[in-house]
PDB file of N, CA and C in Angstrom:
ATOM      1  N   UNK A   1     139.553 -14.592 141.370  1.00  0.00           N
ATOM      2  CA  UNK A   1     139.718 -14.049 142.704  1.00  0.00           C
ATOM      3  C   UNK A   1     139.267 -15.074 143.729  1.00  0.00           C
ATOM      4  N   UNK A   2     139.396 -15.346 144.912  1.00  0.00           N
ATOM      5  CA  UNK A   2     139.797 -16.063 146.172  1.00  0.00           C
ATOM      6  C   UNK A   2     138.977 -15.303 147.016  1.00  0.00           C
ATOM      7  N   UNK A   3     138.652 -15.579 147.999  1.00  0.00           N
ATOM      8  CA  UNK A   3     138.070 -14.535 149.550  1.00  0.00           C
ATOM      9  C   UNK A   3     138.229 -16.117 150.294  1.00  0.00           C
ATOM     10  N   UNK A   4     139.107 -15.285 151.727  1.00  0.00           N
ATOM     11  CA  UNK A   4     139.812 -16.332 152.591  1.00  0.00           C
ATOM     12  C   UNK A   4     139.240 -15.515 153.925  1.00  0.00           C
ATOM     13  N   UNK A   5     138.828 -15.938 155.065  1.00  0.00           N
ATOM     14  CA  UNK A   5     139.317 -15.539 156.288  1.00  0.00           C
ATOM     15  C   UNK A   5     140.131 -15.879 157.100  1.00  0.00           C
ATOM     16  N   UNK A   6     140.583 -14.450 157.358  1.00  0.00           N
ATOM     17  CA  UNK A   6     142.357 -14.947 158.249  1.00  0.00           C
ATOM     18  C   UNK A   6     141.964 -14.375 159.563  1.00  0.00           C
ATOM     19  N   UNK A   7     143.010 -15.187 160.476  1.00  0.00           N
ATOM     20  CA  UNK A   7     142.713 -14.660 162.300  1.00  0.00           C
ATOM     21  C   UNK A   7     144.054 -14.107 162.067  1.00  0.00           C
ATOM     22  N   UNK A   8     144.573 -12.491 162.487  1.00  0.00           N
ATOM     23  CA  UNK A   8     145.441 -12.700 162.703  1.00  0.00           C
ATOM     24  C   UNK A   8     146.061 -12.558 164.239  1.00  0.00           C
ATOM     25  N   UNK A   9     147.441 -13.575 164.324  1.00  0.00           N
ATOM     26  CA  UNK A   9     147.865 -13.818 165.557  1.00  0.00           C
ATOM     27  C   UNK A   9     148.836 -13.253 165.926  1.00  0.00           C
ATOM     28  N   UNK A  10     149.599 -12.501 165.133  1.00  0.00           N
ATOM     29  CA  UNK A  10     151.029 -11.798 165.301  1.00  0.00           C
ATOM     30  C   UNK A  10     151.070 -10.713 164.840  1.00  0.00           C
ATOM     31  N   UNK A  11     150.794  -9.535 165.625  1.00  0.00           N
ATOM     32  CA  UNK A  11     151.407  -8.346 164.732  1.00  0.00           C
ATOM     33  C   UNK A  11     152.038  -7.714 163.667  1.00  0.00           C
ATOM     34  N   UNK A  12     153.014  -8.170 163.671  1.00  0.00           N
ATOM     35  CA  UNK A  12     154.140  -8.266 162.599  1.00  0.00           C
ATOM     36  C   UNK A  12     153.367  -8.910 161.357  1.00  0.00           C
ATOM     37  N   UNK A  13     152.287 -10.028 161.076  1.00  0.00           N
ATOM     38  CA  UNK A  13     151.630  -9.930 160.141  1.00  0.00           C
ATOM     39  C   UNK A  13     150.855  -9.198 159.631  1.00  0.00           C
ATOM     40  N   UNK A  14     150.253  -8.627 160.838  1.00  0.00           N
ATOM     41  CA  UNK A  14     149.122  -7.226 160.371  1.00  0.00           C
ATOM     42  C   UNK A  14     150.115  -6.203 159.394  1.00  0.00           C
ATOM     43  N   UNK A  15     150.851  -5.665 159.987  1.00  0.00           N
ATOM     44  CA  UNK A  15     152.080  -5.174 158.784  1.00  0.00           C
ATOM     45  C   UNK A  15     152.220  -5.505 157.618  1.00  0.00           C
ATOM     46  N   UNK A  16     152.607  -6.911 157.452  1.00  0.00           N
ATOM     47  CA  UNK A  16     152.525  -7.549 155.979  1.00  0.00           C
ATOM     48  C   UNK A  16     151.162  -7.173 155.343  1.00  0.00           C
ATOM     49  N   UNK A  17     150.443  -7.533 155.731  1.00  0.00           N
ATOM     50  CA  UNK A  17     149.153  -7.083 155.015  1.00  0.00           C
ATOM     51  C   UNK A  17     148.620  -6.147 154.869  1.00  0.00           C
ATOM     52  N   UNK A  18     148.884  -4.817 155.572  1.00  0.00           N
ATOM     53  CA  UNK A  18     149.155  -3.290 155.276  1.00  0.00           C
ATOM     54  C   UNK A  18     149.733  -3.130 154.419  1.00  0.00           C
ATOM     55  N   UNK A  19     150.951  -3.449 154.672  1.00  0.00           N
ATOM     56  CA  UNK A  19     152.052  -3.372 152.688  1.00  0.00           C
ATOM     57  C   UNK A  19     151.366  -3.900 151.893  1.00  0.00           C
ATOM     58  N   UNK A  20     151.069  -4.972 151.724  1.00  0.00           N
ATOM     59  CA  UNK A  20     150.480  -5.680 150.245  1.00  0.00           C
ATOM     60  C   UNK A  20     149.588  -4.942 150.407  1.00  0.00           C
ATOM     61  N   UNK A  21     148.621  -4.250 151.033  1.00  0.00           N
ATOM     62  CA  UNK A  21     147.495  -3.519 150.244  1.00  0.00           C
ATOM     63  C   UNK A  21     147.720  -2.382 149.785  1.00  0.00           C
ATOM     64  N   UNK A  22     148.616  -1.829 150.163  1.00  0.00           N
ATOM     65  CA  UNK A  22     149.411  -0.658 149.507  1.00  0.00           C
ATOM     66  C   UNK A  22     149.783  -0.810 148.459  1.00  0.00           C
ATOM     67  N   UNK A  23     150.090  -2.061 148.159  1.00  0.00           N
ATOM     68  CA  UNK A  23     150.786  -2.316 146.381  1.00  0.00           C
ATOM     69  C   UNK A  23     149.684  -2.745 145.934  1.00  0.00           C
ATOM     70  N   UNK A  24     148.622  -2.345 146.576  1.00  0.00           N
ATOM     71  CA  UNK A  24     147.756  -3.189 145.564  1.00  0.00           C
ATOM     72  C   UNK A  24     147.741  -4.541 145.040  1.00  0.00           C
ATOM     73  N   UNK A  25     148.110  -5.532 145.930  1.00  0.00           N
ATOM     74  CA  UNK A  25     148.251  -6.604 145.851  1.00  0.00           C
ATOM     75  C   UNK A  25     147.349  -7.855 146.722  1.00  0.00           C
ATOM     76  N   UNK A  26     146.663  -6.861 147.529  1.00  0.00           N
ATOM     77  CA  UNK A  26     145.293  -7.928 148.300  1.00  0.00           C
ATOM     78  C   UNK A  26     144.143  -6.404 148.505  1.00  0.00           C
ATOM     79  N   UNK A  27     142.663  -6.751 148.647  1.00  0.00           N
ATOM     80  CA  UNK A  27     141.929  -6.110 149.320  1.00  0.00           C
ATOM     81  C   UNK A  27     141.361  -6.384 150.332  1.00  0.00           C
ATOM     82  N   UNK A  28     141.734  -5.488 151.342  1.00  0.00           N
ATOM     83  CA  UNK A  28     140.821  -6.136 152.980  1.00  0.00           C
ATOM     84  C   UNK A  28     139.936  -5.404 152.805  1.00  0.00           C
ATOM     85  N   UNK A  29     138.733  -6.220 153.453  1.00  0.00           N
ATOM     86  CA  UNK A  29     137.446  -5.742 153.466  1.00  0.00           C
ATOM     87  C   UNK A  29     136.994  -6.578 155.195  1.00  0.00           C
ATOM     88  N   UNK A  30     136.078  -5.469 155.621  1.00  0.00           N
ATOM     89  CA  UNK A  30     135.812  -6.305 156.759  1.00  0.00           C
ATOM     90  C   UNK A  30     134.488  -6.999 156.722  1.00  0.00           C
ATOM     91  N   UNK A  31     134.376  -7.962 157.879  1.00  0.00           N
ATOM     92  CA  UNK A  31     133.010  -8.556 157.738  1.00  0.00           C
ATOM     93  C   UNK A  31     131.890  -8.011 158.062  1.00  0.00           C
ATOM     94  N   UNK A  32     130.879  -7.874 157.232  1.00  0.00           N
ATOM     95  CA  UNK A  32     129.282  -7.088 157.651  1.00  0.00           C
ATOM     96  C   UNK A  32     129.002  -8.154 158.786  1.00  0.00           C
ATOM     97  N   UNK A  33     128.437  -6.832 159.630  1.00  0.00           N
ATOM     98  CA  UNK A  33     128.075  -7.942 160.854  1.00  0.00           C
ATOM     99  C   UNK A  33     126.186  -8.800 160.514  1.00  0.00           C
ATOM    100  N   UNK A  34     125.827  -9.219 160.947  1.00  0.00           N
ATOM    101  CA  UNK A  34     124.544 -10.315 160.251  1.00  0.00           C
ATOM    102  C   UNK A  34     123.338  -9.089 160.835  1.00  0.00           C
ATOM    103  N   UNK A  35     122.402  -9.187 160.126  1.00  0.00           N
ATOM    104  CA  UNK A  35     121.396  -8.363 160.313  1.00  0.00           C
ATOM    105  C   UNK A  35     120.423  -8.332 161.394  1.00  0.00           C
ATOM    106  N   UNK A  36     120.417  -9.711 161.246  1.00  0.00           N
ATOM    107  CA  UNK A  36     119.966 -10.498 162.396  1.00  0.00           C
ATOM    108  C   UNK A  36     120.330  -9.298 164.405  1.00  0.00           C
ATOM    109  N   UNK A  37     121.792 -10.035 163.699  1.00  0.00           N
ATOM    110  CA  UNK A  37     122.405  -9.336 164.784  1.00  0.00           C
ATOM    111  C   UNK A  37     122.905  -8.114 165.754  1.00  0.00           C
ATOM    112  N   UNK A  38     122.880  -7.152 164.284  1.00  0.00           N
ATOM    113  CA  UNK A  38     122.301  -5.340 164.189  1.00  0.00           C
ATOM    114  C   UNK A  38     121.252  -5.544 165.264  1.00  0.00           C
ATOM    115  N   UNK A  39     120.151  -6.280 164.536  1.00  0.00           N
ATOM    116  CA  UNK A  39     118.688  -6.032 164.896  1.00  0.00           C
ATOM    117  C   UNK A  39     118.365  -6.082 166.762  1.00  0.00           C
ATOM    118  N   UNK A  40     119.004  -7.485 167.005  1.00  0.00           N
ATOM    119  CA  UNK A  40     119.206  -7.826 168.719  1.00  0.00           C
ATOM    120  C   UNK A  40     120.362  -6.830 169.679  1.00  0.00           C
ATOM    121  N   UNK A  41     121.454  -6.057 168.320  1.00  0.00           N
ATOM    122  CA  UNK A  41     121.705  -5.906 169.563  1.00  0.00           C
ATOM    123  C   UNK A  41     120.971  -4.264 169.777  1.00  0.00           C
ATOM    124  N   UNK A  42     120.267  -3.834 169.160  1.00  0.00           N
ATOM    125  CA  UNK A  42     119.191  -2.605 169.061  1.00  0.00           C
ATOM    126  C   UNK A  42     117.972  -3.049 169.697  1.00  0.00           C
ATOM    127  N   UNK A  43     117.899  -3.986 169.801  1.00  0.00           N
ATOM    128  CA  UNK A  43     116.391  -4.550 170.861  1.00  0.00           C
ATOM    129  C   UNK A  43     117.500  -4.412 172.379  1.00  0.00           C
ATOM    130  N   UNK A  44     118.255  -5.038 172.137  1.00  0.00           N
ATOM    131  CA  UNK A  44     118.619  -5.011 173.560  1.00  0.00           C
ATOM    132  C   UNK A  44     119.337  -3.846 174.486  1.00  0.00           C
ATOM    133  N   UNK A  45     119.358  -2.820 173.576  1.00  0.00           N
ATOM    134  CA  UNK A  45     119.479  -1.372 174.010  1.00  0.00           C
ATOM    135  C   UNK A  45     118.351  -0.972 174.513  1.00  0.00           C
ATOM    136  N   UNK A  46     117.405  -1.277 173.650  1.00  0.00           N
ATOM    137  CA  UNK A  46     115.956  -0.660 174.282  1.00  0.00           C
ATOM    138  C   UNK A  46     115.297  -1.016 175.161  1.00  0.00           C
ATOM    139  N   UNK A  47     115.208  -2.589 175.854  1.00  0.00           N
ATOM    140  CA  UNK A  47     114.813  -3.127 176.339  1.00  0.00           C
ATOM    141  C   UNK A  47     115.610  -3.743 177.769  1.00  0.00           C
ATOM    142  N   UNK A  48     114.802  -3.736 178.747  1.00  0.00           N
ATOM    143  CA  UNK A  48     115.556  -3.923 180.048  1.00  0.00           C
ATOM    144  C   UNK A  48     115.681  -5.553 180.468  1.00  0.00           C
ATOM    145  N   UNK A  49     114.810  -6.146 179.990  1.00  0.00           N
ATOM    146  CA  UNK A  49     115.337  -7.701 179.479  1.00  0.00           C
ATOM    147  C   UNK A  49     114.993  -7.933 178.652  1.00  0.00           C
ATOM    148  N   UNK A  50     115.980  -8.291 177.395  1.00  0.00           N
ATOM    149  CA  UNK A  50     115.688  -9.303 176.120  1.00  0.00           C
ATOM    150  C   UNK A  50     116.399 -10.164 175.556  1.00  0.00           C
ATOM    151  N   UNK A  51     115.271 -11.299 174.945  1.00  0.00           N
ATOM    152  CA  UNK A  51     115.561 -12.916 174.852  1.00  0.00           C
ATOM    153  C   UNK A  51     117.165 -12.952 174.063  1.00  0.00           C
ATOM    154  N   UNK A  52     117.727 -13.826 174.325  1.00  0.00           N
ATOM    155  CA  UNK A  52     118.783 -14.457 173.758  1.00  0.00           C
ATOM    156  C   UNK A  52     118.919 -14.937 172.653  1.00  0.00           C
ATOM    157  N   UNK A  53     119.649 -15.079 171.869  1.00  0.00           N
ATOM    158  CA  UNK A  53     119.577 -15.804 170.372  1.00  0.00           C
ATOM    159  C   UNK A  53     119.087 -17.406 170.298  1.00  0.00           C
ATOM    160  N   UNK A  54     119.135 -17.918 171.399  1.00  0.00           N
ATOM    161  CA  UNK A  54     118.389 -19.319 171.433  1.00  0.00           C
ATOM    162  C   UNK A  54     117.443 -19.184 172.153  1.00  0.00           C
ATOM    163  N   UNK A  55     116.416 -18.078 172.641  1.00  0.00           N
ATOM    164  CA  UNK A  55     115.496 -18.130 172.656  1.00  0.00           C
ATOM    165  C   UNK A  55     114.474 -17.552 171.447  1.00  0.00           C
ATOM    166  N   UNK A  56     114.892 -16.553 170.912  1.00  0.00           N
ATOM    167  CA  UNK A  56     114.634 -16.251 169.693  1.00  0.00           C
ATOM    168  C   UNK A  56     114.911 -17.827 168.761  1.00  0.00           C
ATOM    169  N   UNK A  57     115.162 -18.255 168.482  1.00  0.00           N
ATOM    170  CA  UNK A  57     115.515 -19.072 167.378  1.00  0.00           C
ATOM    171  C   UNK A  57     114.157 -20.456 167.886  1.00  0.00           C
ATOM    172  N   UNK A  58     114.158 -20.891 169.351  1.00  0.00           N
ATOM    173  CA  UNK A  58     113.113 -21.746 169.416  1.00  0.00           C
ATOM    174  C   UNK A  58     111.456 -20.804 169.300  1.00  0.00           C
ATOM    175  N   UNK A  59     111.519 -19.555 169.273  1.00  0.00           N
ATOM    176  CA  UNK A  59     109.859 -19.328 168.841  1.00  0.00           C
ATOM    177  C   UNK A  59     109.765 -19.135 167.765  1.00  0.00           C
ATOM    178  N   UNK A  60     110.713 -18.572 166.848  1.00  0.00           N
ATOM    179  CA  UNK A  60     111.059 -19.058 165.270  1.00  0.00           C
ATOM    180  C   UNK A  60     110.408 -20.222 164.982  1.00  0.00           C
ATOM    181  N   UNK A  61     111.170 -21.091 165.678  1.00  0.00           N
ATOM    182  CA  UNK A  61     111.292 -22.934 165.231  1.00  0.00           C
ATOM    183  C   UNK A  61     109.758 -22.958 165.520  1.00  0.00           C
ATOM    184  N   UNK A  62     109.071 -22.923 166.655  1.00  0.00           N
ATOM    185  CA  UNK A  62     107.511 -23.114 167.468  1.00  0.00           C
ATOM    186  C   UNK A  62     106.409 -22.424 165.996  1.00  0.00           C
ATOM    187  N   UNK A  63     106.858 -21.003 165.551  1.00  0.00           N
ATOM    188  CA  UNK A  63     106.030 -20.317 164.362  1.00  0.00           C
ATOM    189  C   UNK A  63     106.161 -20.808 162.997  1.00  0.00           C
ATOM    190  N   UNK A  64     106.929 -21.729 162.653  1.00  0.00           N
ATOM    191  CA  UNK A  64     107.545 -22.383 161.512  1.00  0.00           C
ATOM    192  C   UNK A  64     106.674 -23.147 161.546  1.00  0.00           C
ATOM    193  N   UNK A  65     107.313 -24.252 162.739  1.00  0.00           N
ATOM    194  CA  UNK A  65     106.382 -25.784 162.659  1.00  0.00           C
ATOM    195  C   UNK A  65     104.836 -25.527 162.320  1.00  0.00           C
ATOM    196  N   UNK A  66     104.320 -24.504 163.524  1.00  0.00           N
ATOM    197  CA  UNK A  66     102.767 -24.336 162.991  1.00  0.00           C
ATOM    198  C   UNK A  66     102.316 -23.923 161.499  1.00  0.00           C
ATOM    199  N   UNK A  67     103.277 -22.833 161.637  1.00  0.00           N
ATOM    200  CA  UNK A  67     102.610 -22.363 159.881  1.00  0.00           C
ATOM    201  C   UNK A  67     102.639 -23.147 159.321  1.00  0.00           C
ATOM    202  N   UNK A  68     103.997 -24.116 158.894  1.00  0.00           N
ATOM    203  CA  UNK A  68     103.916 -25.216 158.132  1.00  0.00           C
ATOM    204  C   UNK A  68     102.804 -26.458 158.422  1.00  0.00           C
ATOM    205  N   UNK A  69     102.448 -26.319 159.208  1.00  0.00           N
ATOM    206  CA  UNK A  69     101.936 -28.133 159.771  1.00  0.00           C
ATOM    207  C   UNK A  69     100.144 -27.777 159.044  1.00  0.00           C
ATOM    208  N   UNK A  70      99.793 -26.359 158.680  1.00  0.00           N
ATOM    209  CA  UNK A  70      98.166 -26.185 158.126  1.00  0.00           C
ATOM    210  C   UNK A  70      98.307 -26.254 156.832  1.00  0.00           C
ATOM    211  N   UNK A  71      99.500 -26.477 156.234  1.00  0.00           N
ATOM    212  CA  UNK A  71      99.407 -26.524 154.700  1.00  0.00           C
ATOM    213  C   UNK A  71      99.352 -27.997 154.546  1.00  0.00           C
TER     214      UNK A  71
END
């Protein structure tokens, strides 16, 4: 078995690939969205400003370096 991601751009293909899954001949499955990303966008419901994914990612990077740098 294969796993490909396709964009599709034409309608008329979405069709094709409705049929073939009908014959049982491909399975679409969609993409889980990242957990990560669940997670922010549920902070950012709750919250009336919250950080961005590159601000999150540099206090990550800032809590890394330290933890790592005492071993």
């Amino acid at each position: 078995m294969e796993a490909l991601k396709i964009e599709i751009l034409n309608p008329k293909a979405l069709k094709l690939i409705k049929g073939m899954q009908e014959l049982n001949l491909i399975k679409v499955s969609e993409e889980p969205a990242s957990r990560l990303k669940i997670y922010l966008k549920k902070m950012r419901r709750n919250s009336p400003k919250a950080p961005n994914l590159k601000e999150i990612t540099n206090i990550v990077e800032k809590v890394r370096s330290v933890r790592y740098a005492k071993k």
